[in-house]
N, C-alpha and C. Protein backbone atom coordinates (compact mmCIF):
# COMPACT_ATOMS: atom_id res chain seq x y z
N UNK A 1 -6.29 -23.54 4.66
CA UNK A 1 -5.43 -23.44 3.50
C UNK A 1 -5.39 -22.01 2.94
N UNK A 2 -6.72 -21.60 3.04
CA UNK A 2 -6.70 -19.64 2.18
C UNK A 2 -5.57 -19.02 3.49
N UNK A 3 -6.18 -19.23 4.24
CA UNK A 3 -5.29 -18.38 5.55
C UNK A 3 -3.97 -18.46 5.20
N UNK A 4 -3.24 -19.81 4.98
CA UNK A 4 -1.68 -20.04 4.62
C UNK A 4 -1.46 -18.94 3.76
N UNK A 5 -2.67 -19.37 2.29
CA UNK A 5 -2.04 -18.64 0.68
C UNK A 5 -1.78 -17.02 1.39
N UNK A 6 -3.23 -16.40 1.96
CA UNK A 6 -3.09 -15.19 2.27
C UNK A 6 -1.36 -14.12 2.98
N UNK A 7 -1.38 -15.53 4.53
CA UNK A 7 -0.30 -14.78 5.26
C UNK A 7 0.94 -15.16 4.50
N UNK A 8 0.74 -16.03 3.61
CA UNK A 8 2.31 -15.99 3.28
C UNK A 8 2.80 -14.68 1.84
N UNK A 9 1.73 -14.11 1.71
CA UNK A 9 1.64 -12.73 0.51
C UNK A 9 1.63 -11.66 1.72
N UNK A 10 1.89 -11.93 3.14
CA UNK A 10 1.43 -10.67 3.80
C UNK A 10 2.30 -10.09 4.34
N UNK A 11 3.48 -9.33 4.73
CA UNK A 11 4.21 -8.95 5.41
C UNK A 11 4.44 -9.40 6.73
N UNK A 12 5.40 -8.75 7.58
CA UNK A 12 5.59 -9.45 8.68
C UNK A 12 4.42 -9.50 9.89
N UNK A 13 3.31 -9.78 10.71
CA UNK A 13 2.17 -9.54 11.09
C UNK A 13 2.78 -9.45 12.58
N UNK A 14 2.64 -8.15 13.40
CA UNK A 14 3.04 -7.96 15.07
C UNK A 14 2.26 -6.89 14.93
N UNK A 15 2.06 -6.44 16.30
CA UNK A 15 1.75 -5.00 17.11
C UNK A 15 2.78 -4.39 17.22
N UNK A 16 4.34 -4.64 17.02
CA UNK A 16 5.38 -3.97 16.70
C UNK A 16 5.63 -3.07 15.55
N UNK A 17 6.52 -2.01 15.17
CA UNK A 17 6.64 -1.44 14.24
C UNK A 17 7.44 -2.35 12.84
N UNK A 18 7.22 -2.32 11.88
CA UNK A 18 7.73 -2.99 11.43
C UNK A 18 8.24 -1.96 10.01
N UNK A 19 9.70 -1.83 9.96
CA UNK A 19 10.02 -0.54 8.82
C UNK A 19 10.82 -1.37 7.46
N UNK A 20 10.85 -0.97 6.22
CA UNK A 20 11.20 -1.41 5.35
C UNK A 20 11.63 -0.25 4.19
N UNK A 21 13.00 -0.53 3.42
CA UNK A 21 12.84 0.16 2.14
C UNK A 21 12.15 -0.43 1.39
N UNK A 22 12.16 0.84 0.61
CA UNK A 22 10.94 0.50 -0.54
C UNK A 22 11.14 1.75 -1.75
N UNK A 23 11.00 1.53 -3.02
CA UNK A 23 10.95 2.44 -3.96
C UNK A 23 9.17 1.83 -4.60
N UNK A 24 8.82 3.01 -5.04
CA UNK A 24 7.42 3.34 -5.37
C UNK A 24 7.87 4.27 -7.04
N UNK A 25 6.87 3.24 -8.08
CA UNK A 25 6.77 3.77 -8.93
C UNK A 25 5.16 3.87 -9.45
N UNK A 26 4.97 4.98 -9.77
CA UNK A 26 3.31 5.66 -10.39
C UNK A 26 3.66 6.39 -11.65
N UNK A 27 2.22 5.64 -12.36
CA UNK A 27 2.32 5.86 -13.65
C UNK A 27 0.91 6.89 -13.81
N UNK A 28 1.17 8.14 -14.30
CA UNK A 28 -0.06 8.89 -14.36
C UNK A 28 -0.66 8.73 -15.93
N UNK A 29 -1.67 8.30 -15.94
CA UNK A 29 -2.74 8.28 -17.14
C UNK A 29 -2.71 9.58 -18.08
N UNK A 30 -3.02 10.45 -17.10
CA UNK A 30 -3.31 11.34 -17.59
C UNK A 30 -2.09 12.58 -17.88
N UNK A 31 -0.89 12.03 -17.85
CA UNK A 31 0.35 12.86 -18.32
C UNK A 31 1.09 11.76 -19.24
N UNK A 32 0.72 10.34 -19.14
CA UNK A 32 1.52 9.58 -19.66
C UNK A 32 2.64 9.35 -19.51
N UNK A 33 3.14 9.11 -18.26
CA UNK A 33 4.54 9.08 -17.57
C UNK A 33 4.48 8.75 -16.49
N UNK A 34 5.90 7.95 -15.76
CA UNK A 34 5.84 7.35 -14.91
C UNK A 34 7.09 8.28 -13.89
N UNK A 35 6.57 7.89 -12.54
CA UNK A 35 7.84 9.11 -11.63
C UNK A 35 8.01 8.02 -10.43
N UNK A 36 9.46 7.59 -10.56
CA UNK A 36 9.65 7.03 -9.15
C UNK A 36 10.59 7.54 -7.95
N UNK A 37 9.95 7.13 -6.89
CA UNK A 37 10.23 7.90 -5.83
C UNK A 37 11.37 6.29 -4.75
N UNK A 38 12.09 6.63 -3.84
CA UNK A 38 12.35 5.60 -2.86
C UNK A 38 12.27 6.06 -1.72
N UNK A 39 12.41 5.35 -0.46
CA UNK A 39 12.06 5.48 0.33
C UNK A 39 11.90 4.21 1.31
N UNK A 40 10.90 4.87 3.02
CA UNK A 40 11.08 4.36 3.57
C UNK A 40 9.30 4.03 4.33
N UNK A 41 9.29 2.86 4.28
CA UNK A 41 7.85 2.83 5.02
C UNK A 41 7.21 1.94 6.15
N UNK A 42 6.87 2.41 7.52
CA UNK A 42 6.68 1.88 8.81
C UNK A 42 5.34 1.89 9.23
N UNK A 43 5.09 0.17 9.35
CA UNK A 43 3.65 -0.29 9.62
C UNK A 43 3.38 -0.07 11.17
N UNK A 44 2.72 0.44 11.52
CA UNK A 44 2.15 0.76 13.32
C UNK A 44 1.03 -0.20 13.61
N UNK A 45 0.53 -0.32 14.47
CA UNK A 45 -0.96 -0.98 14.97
C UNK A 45 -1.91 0.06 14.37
N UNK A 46 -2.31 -0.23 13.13
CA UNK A 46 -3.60 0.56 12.40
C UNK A 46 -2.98 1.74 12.27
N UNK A 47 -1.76 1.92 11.70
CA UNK A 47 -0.92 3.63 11.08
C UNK A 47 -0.21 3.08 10.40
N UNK A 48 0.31 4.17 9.61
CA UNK A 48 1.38 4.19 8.47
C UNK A 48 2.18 5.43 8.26
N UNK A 49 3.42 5.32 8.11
CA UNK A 49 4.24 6.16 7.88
C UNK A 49 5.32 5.93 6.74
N UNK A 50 5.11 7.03 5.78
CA UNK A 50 6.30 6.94 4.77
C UNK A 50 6.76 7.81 4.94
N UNK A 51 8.03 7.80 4.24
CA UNK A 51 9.24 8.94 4.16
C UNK A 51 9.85 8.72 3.20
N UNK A 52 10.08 9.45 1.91
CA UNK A 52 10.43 9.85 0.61
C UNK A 52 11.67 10.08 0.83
N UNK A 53 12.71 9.54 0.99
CA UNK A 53 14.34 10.35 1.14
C UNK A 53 14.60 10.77 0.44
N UNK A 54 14.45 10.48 -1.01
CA UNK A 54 15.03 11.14 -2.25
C UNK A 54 14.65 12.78 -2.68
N UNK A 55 13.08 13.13 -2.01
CA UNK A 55 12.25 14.54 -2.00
C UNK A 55 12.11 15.11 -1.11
N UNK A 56 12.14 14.87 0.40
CA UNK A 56 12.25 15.04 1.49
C UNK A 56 10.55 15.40 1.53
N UNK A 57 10.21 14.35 1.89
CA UNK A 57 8.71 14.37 1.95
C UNK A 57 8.21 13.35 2.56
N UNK A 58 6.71 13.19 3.76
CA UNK A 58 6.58 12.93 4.79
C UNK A 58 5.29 12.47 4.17
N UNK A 59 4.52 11.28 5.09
CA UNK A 59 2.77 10.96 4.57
C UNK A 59 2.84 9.92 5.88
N UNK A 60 2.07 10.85 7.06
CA UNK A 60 1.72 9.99 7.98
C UNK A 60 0.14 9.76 8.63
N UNK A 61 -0.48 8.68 8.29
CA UNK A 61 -1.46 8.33 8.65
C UNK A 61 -1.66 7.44 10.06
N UNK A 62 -3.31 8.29 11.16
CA UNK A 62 -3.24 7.39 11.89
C UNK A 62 -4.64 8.10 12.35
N UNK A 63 -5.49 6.77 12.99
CA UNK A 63 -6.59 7.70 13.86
C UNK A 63 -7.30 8.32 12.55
N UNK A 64 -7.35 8.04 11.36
CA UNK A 64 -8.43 8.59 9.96
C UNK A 64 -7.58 10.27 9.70
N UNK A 65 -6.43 10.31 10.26
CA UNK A 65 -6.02 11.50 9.91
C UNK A 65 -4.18 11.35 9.29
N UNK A 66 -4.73 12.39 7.89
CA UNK A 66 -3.44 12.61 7.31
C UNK A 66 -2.55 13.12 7.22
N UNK A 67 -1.39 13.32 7.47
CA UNK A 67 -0.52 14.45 7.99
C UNK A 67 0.51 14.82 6.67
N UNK A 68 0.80 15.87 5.93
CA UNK A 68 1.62 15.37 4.74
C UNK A 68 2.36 16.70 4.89
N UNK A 69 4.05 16.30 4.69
CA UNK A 69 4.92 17.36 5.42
C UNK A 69 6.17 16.99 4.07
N UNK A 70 6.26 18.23 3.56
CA UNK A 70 6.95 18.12 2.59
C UNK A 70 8.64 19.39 3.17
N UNK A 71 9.67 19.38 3.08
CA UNK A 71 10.66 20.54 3.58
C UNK A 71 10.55 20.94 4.95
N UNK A 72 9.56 20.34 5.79
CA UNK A 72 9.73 20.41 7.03
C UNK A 72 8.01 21.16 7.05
N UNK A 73 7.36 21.50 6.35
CA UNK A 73 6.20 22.35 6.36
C UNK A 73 5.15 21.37 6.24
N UNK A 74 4.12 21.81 6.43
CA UNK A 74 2.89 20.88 6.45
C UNK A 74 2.34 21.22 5.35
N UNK A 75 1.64 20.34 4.42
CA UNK A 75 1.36 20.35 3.28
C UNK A 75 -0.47 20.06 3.56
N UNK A 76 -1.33 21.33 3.18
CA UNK A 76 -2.93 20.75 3.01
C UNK A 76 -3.51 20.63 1.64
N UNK A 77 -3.72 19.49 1.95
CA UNK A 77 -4.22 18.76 0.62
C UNK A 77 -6.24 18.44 0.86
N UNK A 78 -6.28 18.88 -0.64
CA UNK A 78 -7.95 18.92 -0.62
C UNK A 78 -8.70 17.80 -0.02
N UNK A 79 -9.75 18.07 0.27
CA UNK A 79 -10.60 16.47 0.92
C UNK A 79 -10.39 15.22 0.09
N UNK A 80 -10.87 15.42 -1.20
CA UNK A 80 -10.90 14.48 -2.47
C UNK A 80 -9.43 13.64 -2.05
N UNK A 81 -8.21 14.41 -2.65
CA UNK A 81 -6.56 14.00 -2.51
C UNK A 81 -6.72 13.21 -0.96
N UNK A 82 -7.07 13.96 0.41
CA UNK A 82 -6.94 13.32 1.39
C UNK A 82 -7.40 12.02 1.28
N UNK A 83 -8.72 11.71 1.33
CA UNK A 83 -9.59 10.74 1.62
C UNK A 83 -8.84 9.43 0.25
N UNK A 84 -8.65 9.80 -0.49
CA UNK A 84 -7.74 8.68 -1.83
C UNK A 84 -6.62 7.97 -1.28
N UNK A 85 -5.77 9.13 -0.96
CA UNK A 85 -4.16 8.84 0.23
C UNK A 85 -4.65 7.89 1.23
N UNK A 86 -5.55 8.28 2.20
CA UNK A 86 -6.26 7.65 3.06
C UNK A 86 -6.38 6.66 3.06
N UNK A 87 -7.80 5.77 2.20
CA UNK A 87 -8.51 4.70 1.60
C UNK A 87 -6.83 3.77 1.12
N UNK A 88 -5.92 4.31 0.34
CA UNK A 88 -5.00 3.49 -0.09
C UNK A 88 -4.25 3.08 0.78
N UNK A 89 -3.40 3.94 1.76
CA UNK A 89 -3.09 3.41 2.93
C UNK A 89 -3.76 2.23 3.78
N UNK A 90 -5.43 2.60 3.89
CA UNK A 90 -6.01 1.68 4.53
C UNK A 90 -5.89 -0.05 4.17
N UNK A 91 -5.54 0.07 2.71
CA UNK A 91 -5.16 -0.92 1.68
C UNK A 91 -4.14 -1.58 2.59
N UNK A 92 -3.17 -0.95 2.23
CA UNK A 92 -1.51 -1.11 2.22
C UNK A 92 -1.85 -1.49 4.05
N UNK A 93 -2.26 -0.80 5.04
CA UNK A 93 -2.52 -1.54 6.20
C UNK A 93 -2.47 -2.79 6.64
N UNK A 94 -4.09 -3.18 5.58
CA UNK A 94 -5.27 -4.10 5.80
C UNK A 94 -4.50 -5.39 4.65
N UNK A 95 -3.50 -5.21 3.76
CA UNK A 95 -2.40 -6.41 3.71
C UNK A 95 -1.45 -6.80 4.37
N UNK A 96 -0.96 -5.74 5.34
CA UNK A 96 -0.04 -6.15 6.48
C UNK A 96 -0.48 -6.66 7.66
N UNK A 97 -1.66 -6.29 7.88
CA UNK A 97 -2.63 -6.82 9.29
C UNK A 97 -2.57 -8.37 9.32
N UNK A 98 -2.76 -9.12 8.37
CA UNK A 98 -2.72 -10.56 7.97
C UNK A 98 -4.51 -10.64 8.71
N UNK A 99 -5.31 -9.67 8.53
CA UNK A 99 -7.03 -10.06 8.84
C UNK A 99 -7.66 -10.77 7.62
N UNK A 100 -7.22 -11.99 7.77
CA UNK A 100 -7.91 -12.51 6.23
C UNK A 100 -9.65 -12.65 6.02
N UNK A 101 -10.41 -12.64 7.66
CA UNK A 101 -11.19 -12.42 7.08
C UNK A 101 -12.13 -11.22 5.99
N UNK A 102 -11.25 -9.75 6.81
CA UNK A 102 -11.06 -8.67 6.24
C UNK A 102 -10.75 -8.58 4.65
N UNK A 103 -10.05 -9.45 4.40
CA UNK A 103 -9.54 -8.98 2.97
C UNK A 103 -10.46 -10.16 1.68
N UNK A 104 -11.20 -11.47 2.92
CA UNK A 104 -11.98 -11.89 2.27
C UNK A 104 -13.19 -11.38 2.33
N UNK A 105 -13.92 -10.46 2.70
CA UNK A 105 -15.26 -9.56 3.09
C UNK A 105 -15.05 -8.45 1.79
N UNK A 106 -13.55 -7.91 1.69
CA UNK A 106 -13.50 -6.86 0.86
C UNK A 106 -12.88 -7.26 -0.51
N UNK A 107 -12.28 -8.33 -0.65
CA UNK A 107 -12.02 -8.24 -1.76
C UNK A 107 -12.25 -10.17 -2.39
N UNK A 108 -12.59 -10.50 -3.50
CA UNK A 108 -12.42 -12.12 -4.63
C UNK A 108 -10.68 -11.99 -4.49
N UNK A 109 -10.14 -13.72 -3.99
CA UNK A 109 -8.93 -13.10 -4.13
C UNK A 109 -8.78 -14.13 -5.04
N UNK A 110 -7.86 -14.28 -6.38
CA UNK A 110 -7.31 -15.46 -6.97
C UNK A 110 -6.09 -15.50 -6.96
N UNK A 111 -5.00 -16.90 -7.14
CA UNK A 111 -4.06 -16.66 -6.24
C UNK A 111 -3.54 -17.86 -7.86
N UNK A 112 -1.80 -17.74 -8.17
CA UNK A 112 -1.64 -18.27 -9.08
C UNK A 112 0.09 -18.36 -9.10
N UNK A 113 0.47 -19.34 -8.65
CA UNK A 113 2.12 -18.91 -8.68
C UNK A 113 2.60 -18.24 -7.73
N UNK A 114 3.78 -17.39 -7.47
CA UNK A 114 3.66 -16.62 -6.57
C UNK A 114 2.68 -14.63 -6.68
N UNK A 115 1.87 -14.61 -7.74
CA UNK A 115 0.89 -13.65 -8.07
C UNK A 115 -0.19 -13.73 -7.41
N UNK A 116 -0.90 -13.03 -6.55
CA UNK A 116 -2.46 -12.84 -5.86
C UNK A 116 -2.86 -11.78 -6.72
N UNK A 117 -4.09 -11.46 -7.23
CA UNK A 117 -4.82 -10.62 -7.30
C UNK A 117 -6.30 -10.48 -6.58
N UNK A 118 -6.12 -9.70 -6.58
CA UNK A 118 -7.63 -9.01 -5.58
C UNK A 118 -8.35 -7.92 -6.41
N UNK A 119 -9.50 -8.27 -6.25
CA UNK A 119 -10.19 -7.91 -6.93
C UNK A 119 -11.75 -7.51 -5.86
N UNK A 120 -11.75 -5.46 -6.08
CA UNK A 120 -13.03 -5.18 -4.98
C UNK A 120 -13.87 -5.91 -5.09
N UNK A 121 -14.78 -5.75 -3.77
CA UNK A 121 -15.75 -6.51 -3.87
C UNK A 121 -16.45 -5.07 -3.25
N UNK A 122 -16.08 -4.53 -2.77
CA UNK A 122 -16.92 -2.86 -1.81
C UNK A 122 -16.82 -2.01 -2.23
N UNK A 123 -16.66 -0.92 -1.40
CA UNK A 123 -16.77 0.35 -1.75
C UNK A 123 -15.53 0.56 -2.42
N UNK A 124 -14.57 0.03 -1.85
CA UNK A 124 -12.81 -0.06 -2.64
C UNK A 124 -13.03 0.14 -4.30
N UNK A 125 -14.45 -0.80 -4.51
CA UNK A 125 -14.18 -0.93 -6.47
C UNK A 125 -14.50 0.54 -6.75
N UNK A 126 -14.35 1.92 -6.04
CA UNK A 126 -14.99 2.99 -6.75
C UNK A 126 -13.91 3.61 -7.22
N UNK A 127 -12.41 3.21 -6.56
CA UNK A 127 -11.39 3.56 -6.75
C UNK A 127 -9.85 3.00 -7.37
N UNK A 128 -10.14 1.52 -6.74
CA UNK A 128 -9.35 0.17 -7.26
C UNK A 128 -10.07 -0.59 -7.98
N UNK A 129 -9.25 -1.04 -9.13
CA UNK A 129 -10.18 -1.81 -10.18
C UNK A 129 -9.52 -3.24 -9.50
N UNK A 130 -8.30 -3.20 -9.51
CA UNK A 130 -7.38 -4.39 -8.52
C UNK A 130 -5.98 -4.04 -8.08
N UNK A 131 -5.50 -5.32 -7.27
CA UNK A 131 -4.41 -5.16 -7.10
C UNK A 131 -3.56 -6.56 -7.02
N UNK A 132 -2.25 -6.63 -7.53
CA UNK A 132 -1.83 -7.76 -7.27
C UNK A 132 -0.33 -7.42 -6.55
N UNK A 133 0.04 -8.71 -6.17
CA UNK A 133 0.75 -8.92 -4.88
C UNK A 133 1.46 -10.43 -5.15
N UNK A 134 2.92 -9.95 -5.46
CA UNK A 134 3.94 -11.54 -5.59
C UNK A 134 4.79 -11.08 -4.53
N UNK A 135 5.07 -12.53 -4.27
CA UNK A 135 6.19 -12.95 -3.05
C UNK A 135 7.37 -12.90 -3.91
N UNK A 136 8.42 -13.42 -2.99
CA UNK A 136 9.80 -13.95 -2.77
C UNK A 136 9.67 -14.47 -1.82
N UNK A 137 9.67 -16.06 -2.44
CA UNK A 137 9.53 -17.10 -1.07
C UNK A 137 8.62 -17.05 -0.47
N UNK A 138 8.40 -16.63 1.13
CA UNK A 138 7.43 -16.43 1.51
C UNK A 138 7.06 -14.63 1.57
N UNK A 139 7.59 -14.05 1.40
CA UNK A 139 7.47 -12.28 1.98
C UNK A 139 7.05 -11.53 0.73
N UNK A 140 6.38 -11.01 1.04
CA UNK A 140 5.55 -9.84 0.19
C UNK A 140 6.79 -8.91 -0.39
N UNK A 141 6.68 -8.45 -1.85
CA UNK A 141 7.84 -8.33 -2.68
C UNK A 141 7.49 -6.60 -3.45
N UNK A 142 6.03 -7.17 -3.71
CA UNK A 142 5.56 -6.22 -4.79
C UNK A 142 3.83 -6.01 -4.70
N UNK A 143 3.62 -4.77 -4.73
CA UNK A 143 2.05 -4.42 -4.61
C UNK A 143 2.08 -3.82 -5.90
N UNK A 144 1.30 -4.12 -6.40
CA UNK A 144 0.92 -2.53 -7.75
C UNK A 144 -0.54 -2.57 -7.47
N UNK A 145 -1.34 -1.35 -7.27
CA UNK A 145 -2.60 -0.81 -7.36
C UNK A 145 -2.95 -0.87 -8.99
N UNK A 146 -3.69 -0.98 -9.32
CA UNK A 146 -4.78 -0.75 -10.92
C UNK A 146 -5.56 0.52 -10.32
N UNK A 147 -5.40 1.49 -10.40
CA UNK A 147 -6.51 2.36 -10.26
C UNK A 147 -7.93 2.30 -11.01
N UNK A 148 -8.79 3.14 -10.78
CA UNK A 148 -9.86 3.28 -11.84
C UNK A 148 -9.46 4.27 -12.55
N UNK A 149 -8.90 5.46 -12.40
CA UNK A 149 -8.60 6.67 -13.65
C UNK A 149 -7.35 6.27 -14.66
N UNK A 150 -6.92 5.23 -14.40
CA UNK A 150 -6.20 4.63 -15.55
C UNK A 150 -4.81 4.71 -14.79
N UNK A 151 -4.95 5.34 -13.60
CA UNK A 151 -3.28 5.35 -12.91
C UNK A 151 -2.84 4.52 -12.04
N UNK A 152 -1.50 3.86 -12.29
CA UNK A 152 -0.92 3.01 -11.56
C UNK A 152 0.10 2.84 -10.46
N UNK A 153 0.08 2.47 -9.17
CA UNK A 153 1.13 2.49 -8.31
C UNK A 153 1.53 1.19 -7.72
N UNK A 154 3.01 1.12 -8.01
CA UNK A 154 3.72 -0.23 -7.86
C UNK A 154 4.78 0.02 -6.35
N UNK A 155 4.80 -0.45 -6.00
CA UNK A 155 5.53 -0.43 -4.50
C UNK A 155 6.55 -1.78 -4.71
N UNK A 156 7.66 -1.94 -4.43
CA UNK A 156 8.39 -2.60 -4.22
C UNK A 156 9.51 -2.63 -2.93
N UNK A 157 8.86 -3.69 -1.97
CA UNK A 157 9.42 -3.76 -0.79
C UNK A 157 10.89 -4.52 -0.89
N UNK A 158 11.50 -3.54 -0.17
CA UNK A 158 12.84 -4.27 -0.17
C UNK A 158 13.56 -4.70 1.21
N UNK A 159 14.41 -4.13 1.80
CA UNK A 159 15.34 -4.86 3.23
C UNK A 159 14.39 -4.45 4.10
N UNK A 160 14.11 -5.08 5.45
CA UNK A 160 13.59 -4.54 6.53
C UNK A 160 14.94 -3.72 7.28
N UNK A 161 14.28 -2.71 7.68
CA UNK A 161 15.61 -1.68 8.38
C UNK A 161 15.08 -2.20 9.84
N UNK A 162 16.71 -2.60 10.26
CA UNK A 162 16.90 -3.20 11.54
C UNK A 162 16.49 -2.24 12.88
């Protein structure tokens, strides 16, 4: 029965690529304002790739390495920034994987309507306080992260691009 609640909050689950729009809104704590971005984002076998159309900006993860390409240039970003990008991706992965035992090892999940929240249980709580996750129907709709520094990122999945 958890397995059902889980895969049906989970995206589409293959070894295929699987690409989707999506607009992403983050709320910074510490400026008090929110900046949204849209875009485009493609699940791999253990990678991730976004693409910002609106900024022309690139964030490709794979193999524990981050690649971030903003105007066509490569962008280096400090260890701290890397390893955060990183860890969150690994997130955003490890809900598309549909590994429920994975997401029951790492995270309490409570589940209520079409709303999941998750809540760390690991090393994740040093950075995520939680996260919740509603459908449409059966398909994953909406992620928002709770950070721990008070900042928030909401993802909203939209069409799969054919």
């Amino acid at each position: 029965m958890i397995k059902y609640l889980i895969s049906s909050f989970l995206l589409i689950s293959s070894l295929s690529a699987n690409s989707f729009y999506f607009s992403e809104e983050r709320y910074s704590d510490a400026i008090g304002r929110s900046i949204e971005f849209k875009g485009e984002i493609t699940f791999l076998e253990n990678s991730l790739e976004i693409n910002y159309t609106d900024i022309n900006k690139s964030l490709k993860y794979s193999d524990d390495t981050l690649v971030y390409t903003q105007d066509e240039k490569i962008i280096e970003l400090d260890s701290s920034q890397s390893k955060n990008i990183i860890e969150y991706f690994k997130v955003l992965i490890l809900l598309h994987s549909d590994d429920d035992s994975k997401l029951h090892f790492l995270f309490e999940i409570q589940t209520e309507d079409s709303t999941t929240v998750l809540i760390p249980k690991t090393y994740i709580k040093e950075f995520i306080k939680k996260i919740e996750l509603k459908k449409d129907i059966k398909e994953l709709k909406d992620i928002k992260l709770f950070l721990k520094n008070g900042d928030t990122i909401g993802i909203k999945i939209e069409d799969e691009i054919q």
